[in-house]
C-alpha atoms as a PDB file:
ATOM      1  CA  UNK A   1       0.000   0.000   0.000  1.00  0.00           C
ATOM      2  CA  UNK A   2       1.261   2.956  -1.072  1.00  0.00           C
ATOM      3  CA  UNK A   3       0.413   6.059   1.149  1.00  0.00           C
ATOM      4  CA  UNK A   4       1.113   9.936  -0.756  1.00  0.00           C
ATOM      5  CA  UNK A   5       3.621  11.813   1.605  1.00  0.00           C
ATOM      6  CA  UNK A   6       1.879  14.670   0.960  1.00  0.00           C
ATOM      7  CA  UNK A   7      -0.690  13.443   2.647  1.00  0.00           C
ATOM      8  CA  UNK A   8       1.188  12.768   5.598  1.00  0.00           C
ATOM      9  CA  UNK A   9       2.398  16.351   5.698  1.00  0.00           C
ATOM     10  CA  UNK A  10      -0.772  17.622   5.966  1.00  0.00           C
ATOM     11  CA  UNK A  11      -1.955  15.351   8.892  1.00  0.00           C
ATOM     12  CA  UNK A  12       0.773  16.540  10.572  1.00  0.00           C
ATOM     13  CA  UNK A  13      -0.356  20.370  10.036  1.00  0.00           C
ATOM     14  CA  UNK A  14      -3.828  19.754  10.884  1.00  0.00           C
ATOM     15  CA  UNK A  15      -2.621  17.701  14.453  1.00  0.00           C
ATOM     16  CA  UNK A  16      -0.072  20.880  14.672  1.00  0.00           C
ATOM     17  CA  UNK A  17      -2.914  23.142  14.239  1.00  0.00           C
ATOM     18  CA  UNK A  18      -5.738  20.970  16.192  1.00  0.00           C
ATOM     19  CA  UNK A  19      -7.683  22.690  13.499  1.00  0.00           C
ATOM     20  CA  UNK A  20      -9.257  21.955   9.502  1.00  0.00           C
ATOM     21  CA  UNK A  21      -9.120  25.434   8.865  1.00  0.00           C
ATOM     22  CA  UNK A  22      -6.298  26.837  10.532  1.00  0.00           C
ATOM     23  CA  UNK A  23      -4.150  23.791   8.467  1.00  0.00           C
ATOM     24  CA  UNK A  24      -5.901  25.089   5.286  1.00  0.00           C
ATOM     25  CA  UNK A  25      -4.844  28.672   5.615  1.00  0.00           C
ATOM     26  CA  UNK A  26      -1.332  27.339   6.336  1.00  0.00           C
ATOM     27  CA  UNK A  27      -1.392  24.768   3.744  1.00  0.00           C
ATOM     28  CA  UNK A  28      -2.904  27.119   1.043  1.00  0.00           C
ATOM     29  CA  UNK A  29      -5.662  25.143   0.569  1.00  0.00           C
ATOM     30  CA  UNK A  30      -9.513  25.130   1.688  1.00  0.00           C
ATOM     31  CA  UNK A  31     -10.491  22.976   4.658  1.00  0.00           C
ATOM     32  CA  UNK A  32     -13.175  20.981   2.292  1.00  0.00           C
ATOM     33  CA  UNK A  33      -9.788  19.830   1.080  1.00  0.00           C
ATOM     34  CA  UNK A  34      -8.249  18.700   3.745  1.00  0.00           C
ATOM     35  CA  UNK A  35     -11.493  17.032   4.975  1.00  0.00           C
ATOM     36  CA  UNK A  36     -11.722  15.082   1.638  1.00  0.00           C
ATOM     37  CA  UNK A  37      -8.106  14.012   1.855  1.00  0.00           C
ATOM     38  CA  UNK A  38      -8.322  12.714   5.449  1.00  0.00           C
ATOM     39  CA  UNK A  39     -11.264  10.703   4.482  1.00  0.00           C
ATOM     40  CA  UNK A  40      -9.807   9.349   1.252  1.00  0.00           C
ATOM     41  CA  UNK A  41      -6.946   8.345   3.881  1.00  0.00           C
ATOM     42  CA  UNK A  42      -8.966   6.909   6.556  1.00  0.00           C
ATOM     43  CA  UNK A  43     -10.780   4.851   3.338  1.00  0.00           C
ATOM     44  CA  UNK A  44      -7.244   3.632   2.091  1.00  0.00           C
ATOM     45  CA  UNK A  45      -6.552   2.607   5.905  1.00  0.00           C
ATOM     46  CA  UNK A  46      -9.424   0.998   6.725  1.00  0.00           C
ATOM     47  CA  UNK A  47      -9.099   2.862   9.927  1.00  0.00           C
ATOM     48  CA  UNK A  48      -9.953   6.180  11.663  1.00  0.00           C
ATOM     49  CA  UNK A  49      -7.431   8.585  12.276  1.00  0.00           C
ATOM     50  CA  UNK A  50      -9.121  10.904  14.294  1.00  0.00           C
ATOM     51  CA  UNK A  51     -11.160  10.823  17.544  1.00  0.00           C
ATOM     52  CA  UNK A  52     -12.861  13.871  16.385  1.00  0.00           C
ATOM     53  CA  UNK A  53     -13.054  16.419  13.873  1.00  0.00           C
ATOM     54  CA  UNK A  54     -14.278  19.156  15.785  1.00  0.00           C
ATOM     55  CA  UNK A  55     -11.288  21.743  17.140  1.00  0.00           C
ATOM     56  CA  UNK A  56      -9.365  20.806  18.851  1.00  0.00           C
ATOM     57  CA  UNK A  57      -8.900  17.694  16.260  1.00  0.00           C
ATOM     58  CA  UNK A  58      -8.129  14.852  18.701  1.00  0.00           C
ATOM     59  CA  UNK A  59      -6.141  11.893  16.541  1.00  0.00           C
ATOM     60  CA  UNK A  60      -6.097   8.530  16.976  1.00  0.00           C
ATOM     61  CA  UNK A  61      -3.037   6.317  18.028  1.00  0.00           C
ATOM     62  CA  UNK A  62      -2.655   5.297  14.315  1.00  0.00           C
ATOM     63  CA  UNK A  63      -3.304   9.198  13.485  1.00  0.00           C
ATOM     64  CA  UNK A  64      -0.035  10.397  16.186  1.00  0.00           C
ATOM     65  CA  UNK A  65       1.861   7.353  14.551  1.00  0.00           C
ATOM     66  CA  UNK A  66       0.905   8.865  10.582  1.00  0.00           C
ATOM     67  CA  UNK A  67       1.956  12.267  11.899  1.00  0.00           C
ATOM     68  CA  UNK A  68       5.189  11.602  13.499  1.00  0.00           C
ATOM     69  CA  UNK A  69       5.850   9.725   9.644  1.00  0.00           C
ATOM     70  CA  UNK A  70       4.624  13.574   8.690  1.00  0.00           C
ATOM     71  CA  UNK A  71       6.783  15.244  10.841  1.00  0.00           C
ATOM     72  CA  UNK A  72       9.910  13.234   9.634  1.00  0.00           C
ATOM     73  CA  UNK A  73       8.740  14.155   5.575  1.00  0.00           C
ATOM     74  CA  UNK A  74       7.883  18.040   6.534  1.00  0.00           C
ATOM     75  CA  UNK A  75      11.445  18.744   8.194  1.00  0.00           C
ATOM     76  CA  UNK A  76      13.286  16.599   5.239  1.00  0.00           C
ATOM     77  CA  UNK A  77      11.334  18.738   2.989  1.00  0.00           C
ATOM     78  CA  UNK A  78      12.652  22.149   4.134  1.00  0.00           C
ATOM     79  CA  UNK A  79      16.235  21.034   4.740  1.00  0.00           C
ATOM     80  CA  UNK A  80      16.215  20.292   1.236  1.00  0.00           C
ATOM     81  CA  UNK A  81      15.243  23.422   0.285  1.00  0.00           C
ATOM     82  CA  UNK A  82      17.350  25.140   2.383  1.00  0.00           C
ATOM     83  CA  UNK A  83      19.772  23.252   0.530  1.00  0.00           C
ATOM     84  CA  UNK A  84      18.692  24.344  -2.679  1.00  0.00           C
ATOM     85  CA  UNK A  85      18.245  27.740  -2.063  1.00  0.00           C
ATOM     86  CA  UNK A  86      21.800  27.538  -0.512  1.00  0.00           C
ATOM     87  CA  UNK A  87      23.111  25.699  -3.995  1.00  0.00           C
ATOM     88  CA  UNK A  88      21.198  27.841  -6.054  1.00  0.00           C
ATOM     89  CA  UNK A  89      22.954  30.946  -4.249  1.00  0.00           C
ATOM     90  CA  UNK A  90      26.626  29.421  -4.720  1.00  0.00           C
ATOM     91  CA  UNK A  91      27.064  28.783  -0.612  1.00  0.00           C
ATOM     92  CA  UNK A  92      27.252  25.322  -1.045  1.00  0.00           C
ATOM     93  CA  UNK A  93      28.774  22.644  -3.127  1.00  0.00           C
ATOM     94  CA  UNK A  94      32.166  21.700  -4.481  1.00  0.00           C
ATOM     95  CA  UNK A  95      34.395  22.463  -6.994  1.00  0.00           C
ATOM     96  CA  UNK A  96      37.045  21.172  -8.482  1.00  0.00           C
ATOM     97  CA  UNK A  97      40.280  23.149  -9.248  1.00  0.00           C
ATOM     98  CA  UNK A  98      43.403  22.086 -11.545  1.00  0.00           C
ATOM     99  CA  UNK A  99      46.915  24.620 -11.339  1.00  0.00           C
ATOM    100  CA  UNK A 100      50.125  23.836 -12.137  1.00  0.00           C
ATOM    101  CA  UNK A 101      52.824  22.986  -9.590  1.00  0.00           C
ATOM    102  CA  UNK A 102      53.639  26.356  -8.641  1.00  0.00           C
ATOM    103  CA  UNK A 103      50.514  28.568  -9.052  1.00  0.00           C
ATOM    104  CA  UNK A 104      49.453  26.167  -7.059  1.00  0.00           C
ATOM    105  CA  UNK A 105      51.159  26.416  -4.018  1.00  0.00           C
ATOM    106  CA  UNK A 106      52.133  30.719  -4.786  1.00  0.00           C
ATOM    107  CA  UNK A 107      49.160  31.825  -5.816  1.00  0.00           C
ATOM    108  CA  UNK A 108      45.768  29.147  -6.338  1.00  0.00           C
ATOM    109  CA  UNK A 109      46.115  28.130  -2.251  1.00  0.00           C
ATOM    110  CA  UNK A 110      46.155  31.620  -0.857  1.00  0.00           C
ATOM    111  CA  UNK A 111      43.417  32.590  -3.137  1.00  0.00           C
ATOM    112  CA  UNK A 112      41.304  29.929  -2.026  1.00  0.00           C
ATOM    113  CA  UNK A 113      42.050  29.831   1.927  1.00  0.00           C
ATOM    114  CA  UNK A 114      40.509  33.427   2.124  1.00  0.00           C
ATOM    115  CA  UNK A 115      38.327  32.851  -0.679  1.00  0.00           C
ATOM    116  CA  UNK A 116      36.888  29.653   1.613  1.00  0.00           C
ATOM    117  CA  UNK A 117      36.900  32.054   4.917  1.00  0.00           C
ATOM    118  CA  UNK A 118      33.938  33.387   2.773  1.00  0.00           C
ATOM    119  CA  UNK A 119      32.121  30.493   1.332  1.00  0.00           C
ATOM    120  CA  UNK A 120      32.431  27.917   4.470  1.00  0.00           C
ATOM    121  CA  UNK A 121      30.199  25.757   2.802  1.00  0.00           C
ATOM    122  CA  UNK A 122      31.963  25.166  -0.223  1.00  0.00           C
ATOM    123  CA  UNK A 123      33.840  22.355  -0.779  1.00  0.00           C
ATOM    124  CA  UNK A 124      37.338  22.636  -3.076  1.00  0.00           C
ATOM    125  CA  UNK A 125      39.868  19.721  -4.360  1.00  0.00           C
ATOM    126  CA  UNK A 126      42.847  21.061  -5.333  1.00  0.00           C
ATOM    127  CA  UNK A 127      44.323  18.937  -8.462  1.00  0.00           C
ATOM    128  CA  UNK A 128      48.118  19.711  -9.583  1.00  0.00           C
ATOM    129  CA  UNK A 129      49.252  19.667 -12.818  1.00  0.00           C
ATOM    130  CA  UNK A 130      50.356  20.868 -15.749  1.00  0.00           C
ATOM    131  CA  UNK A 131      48.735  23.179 -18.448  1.00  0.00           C
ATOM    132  CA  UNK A 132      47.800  20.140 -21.338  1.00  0.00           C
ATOM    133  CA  UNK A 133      47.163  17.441 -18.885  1.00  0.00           C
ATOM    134  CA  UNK A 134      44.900  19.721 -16.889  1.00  0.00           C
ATOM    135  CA  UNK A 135      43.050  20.882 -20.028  1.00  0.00           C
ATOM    136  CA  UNK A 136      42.285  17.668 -20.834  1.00  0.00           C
ATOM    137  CA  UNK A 137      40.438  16.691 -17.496  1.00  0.00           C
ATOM    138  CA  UNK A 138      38.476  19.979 -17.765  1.00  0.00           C
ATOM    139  CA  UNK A 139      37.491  19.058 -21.215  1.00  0.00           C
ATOM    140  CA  UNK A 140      36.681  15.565 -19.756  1.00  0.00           C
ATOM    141  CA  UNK A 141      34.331  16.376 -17.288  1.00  0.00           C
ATOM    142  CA  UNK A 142      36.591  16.211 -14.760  1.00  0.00           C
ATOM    143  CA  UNK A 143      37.728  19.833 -13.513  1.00  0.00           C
ATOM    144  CA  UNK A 144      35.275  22.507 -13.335  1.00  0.00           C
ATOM    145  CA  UNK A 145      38.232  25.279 -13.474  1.00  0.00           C
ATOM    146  CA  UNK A 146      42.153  25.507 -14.271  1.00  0.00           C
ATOM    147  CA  UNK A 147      44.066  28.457 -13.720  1.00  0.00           C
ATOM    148  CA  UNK A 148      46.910  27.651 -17.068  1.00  0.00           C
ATOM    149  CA  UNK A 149      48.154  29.674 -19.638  1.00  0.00           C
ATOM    150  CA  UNK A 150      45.698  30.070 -21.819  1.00  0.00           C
ATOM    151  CA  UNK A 151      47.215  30.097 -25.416  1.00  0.00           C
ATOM    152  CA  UNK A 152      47.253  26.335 -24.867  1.00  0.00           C
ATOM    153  CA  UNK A 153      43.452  26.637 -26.520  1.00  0.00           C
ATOM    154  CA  UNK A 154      43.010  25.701 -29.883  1.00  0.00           C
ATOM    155  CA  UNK A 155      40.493  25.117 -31.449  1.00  0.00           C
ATOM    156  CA  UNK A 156      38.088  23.374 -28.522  1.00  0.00           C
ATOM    157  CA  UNK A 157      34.911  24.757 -28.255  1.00  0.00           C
ATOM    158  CA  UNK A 158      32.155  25.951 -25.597  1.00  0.00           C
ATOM    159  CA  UNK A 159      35.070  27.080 -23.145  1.00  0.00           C
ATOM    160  CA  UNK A 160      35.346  30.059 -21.247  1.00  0.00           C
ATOM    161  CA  UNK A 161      38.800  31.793 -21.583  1.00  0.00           C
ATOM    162  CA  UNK A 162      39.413  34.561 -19.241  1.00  0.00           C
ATOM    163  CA  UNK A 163      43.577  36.083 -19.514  1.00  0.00           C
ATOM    164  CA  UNK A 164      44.532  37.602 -16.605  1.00  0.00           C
ATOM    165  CA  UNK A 165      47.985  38.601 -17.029  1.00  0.00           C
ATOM    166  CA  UNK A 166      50.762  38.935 -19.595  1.00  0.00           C
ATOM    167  CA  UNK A 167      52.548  36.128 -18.994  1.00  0.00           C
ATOM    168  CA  UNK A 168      56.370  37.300 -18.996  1.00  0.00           C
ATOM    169  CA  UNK A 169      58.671  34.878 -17.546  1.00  0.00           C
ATOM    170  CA  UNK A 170      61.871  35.819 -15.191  1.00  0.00           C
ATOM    171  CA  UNK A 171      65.099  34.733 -13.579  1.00  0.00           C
ATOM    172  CA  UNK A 172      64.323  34.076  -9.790  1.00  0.00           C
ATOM    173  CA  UNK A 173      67.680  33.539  -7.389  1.00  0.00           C
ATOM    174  CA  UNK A 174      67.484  33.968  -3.467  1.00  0.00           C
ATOM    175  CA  UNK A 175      67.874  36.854  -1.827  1.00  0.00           C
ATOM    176  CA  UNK A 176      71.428  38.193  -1.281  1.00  0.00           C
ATOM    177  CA  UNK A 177      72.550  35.574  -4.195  1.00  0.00           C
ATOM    178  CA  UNK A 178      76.227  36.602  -5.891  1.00  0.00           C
ATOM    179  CA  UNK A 179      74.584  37.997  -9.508  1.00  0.00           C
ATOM    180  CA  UNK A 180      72.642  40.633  -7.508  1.00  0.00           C
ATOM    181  CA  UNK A 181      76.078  42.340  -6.801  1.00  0.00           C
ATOM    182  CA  UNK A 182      76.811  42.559 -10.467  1.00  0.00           C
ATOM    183  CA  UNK A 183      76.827  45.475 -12.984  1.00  0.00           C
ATOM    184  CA  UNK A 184      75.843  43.633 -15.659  1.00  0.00           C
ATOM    185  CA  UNK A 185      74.489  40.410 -16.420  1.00  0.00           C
ATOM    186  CA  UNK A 186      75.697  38.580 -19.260  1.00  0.00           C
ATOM    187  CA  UNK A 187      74.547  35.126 -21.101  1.00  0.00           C
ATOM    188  CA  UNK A 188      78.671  34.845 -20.260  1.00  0.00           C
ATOM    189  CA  UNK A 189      77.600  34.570 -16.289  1.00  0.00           C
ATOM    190  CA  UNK A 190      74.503  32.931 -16.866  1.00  0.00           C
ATOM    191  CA  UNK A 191      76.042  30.243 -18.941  1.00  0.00           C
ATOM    192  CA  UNK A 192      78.557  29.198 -15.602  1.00  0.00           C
ATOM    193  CA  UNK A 193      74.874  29.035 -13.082  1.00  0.00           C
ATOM    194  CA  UNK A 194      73.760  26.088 -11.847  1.00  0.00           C
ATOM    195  CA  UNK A 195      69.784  25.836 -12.818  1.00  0.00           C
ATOM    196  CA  UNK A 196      66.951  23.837 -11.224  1.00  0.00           C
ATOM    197  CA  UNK A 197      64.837  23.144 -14.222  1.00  0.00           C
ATOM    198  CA  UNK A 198      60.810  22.508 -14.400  1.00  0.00           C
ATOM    199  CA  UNK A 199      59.565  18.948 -15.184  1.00  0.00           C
ATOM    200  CA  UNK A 200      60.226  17.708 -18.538  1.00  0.00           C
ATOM    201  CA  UNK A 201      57.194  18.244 -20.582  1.00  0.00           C
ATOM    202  CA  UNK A 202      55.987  21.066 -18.727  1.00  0.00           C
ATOM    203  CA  UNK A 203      55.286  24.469 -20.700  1.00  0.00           C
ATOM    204  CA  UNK A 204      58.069  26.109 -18.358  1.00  0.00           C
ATOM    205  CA  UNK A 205      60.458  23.839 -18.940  1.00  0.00           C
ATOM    206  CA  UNK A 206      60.577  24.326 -22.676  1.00  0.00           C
ATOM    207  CA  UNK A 207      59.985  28.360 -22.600  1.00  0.00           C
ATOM    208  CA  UNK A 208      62.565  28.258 -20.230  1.00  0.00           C
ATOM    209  CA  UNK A 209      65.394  26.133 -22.926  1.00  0.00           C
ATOM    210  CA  UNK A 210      64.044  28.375 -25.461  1.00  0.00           C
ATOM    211  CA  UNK A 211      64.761  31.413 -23.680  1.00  0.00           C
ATOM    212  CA  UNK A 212      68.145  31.088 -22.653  1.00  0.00           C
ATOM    213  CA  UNK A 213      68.989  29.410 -26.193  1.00  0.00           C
ATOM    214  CA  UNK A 214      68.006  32.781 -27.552  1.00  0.00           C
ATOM    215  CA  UNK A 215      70.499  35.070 -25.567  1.00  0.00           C
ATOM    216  CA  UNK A 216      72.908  32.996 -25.995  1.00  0.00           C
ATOM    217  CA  UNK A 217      73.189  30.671 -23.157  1.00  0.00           C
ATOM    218  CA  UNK A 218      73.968  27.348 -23.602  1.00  0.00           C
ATOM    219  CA  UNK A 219      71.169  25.058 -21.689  1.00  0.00           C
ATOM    220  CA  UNK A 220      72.132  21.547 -22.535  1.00  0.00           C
ATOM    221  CA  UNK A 221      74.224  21.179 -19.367  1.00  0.00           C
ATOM    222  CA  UNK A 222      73.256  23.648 -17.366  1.00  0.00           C
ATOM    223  CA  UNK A 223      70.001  21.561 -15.051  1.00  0.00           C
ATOM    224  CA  UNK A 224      71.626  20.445 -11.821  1.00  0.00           C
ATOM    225  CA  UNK A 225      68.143  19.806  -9.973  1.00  0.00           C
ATOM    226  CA  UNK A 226      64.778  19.093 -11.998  1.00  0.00           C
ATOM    227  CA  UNK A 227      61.263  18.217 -10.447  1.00  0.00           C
ATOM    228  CA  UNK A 228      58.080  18.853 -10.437  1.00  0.00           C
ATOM    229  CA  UNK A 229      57.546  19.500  -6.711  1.00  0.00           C
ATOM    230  CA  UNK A 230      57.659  23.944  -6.028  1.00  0.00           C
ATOM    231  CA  UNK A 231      58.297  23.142  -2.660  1.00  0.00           C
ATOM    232  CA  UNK A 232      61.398  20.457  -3.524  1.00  0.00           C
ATOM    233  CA  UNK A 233      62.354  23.453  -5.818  1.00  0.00           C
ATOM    234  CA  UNK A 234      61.758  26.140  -2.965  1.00  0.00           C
ATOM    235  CA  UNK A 235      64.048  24.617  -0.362  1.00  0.00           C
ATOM    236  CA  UNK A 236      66.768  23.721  -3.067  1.00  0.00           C
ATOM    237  CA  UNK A 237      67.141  27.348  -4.095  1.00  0.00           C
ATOM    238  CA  UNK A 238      67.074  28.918  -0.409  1.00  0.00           C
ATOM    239  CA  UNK A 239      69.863  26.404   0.196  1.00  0.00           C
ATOM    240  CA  UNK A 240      72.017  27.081  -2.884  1.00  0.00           C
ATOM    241  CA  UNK A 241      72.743  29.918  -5.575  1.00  0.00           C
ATOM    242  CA  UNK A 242      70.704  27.914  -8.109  1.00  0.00           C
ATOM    243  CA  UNK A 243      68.929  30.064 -10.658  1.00  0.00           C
ATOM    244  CA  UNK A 244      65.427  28.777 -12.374  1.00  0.00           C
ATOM    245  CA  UNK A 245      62.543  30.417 -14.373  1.00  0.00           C
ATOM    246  CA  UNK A 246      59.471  31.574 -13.503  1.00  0.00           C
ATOM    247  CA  UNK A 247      56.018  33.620 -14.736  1.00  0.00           C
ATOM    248  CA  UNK A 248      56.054  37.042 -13.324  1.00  0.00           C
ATOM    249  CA  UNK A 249      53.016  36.202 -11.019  1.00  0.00           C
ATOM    250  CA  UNK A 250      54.676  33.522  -8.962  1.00  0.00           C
ATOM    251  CA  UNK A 251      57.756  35.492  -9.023  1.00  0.00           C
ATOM    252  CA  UNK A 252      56.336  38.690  -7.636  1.00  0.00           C
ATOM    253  CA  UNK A 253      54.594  36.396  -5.071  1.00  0.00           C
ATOM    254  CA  UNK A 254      58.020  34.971  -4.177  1.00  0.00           C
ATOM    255  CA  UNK A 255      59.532  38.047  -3.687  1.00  0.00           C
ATOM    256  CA  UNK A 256      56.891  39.526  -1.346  1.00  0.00           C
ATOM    257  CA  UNK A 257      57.563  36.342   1.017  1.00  0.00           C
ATOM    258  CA  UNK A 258      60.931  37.529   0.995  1.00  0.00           C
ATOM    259  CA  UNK A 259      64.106  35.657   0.516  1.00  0.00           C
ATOM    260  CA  UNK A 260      64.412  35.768  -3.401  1.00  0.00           C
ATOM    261  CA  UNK A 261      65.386  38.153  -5.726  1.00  0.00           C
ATOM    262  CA  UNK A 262      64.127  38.814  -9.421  1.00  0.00           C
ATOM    263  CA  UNK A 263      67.628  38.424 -11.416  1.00  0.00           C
ATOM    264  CA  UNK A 264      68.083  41.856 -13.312  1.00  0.00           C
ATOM    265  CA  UNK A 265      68.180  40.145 -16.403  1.00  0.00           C
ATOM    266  CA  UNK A 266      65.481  40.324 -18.925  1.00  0.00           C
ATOM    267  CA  UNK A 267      64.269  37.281 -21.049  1.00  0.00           C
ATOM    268  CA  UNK A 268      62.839  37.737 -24.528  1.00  0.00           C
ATOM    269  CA  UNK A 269      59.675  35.229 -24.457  1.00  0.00           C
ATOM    270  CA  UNK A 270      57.940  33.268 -25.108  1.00  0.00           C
ATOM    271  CA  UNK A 271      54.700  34.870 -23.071  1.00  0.00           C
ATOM    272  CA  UNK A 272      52.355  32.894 -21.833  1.00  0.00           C
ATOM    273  CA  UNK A 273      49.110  34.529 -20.747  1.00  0.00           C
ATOM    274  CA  UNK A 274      48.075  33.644 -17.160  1.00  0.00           C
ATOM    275  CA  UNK A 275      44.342  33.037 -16.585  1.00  0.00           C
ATOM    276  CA  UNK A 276      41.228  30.955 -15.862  1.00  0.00           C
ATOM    277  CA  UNK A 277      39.667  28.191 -18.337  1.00  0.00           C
ATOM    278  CA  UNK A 278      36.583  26.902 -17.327  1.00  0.00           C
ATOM    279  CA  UNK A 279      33.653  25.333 -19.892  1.00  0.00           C
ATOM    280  CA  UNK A 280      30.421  26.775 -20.680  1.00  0.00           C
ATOM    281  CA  UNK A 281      28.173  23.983 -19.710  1.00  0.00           C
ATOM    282  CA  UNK A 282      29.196  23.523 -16.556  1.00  0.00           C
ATOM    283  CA  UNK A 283      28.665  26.652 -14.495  1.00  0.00           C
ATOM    284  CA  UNK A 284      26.399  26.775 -11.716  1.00  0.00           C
ATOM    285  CA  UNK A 285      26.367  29.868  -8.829  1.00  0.00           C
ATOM    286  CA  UNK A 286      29.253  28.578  -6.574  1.00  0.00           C
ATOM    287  CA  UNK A 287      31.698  28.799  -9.960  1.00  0.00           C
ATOM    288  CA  UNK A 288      30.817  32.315 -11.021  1.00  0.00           C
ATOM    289  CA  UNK A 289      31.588  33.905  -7.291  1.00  0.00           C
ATOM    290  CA  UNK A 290      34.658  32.221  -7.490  1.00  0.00           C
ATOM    291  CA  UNK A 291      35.457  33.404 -11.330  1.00  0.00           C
ATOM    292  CA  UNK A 292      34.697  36.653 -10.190  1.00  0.00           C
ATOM    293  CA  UNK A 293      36.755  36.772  -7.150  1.00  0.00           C
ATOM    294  CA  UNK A 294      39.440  34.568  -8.849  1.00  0.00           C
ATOM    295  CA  UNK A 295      39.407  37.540 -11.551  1.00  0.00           C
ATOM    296  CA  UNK A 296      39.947  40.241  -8.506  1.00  0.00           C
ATOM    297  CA  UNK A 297      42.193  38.559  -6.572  1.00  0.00           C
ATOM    298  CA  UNK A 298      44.791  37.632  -9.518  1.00  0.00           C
ATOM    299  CA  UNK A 299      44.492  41.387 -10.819  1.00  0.00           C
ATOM    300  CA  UNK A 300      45.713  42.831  -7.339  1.00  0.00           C
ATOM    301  CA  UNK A 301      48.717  39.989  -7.330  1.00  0.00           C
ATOM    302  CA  UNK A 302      49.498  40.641 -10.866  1.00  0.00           C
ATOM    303  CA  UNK A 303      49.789  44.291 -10.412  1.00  0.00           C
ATOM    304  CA  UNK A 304      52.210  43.862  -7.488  1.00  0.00           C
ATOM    305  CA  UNK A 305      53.953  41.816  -9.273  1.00  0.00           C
ATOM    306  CA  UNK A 306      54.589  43.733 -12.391  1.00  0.00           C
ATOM    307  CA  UNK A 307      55.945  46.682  -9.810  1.00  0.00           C
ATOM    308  CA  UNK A 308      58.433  44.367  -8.138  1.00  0.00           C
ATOM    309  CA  UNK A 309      59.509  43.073 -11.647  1.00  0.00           C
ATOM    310  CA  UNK A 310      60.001  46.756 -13.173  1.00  0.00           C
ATOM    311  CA  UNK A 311      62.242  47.514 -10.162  1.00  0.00           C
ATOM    312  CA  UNK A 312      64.204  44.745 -10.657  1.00  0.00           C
ATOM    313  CA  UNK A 313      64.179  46.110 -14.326  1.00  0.00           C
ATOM    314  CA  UNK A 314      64.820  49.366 -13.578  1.00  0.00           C
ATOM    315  CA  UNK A 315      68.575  49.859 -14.376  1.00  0.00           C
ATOM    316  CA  UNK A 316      68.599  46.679 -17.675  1.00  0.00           C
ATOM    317  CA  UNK A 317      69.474  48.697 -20.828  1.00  0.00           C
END
């Protein structure tokens, strides 16, 4: 036998109410209504479920027992719309973020630690990687963002490409490191560093051989340490005079932690444009707010960034 919760629910306002009509107005109904419905259930019973009709209502045992069934639906029912209405307002939810190794850690993590102090009901997984594996999970279903370089997008549609800086890449040393007492940098010096190198296959890693190819510096020999890991690469270089290449975001970020330097040496390219990639048919509230304060957030880094670069810059012919 199959009883209709709704029905339920409403025995539970009338006992609430000890009253037809009060229930009604409550239920937006008319009490003719309700009095149909309660005999269509006593019918389907084959029992009574009230004592009396007349206010107060006075329910049977088997009407309490119905009601507390009621009670159980009615409260289940308005949680879940809280949690709608809590969904449907981006408070709640997850969502899953790819970065690469060091955005990651420089830039993605204190973005989201305050941007979680705001949304306490959002849920975020963190995923690193880099740029063309991480595009591929997004376009997979599995990533709802990426913060990447975003001229890695060709040609895939129904994506949402938002650039967010310029992308220039610099020479990052620690802070009081030999080539910061120099009057002028040459690919001469630069050639006798030691380097810690990005992850083969990584965008870095190649921008970075192509850029010191171009000056002049000959890169073949010049790795000592290579990984993946930014914090394996963080406590290598505060340990050694090591040089290695980063995006002027992470770099500026670096800087402002203190204890590294941005090598007064100027790269010619490639750029990569720094941003957000996320896909069109998969936003919902929670992903906008954080687009939008993703968008904010970067834009106040970025500009910090690009002053402690120029200074480094400052005296480079």
């Amino acid at each position: 036998m199959m009883i209709d919760p709704k029905h339920l629910v409403q025995l539970t306002e009338i006992l609430d109410c000890q009253s037809f009509t009060l229930a009604a107005e409550r239920l937006h109904t008319s009490q003719p209504a309700l009095s149909r419905m309660a005999s269509a259930l006593e019918a389907q019973l084959g029992a009574p479920i009230f004592a009396s009709r007349r206010k107060p209502v006075t329910p049977t045992a088997l009407g309490i027992e119905l009601a507390s069934y009621g009670r159980s639906i009615r409260t289940a029912t308005e949680q879940i719309s809280e949690l709608a209405d809590r969904v449907a307002a981006g408070q709640q939810g997850e969502l899953r973020i790819g970065a690469p190794p060091f955005h990651s850690q420089r830039v993605a993590s204190s973005f989201i630690a305050s941007w979680l102090q705001r949304h306490p009901d959002i849920r975020i997984v963190l995923q690193n990687g880099y740029a063309p594996e991480l595009l591929t999970q997004l376009v997979e279903g599995q990533l709802d963002l990426i913060m990447a370089p975003v001229d890695v997008i060709e040609g895939i549609p129904n994506l949402i490409v938002e650039r967010l800086t310029r992308g220039e890449n610099v020479i990052v040393c620690r802070a009081g490191h030999p080539l910061l007492t120099v009057d002028r940098i040459t690919p001469a010096l630069l050639s006798k560093a030691r380097w810690i190198t990005h992850a083969r296959g990584s965008l870095l890693n190649r921008d970075t051989r192509h850029a010191l190819t171009a000056v002049g510096v000959d890169y073949i020999d010049l790795p000592a340490f290579e990984s993946n890991s930014a914090g394996a690469m963080h406590a290598v270089m505060e340990g050694s005079d090591m040089l290695t290449v980063l995006p002027d975001l992470v770099a500026g970020s670096l800087v402002d932690s203190g204890g590294y330097a941005i090598l007064p040496f100027r790269l010619p390219g490639p750029y990569r444009p720094f941003g957000y990639i996320t896909h069109a048919a998969r936003q919902n509230p929670a992903l906008i707010a954080f687009r939008e304060g993703l968008s904010i957030d970067i834009a106040k880094a970025y500009a910090r960034a690009q002053d402690i670069c120029e200074q480094a810059f400052a005296n480079v012919a």
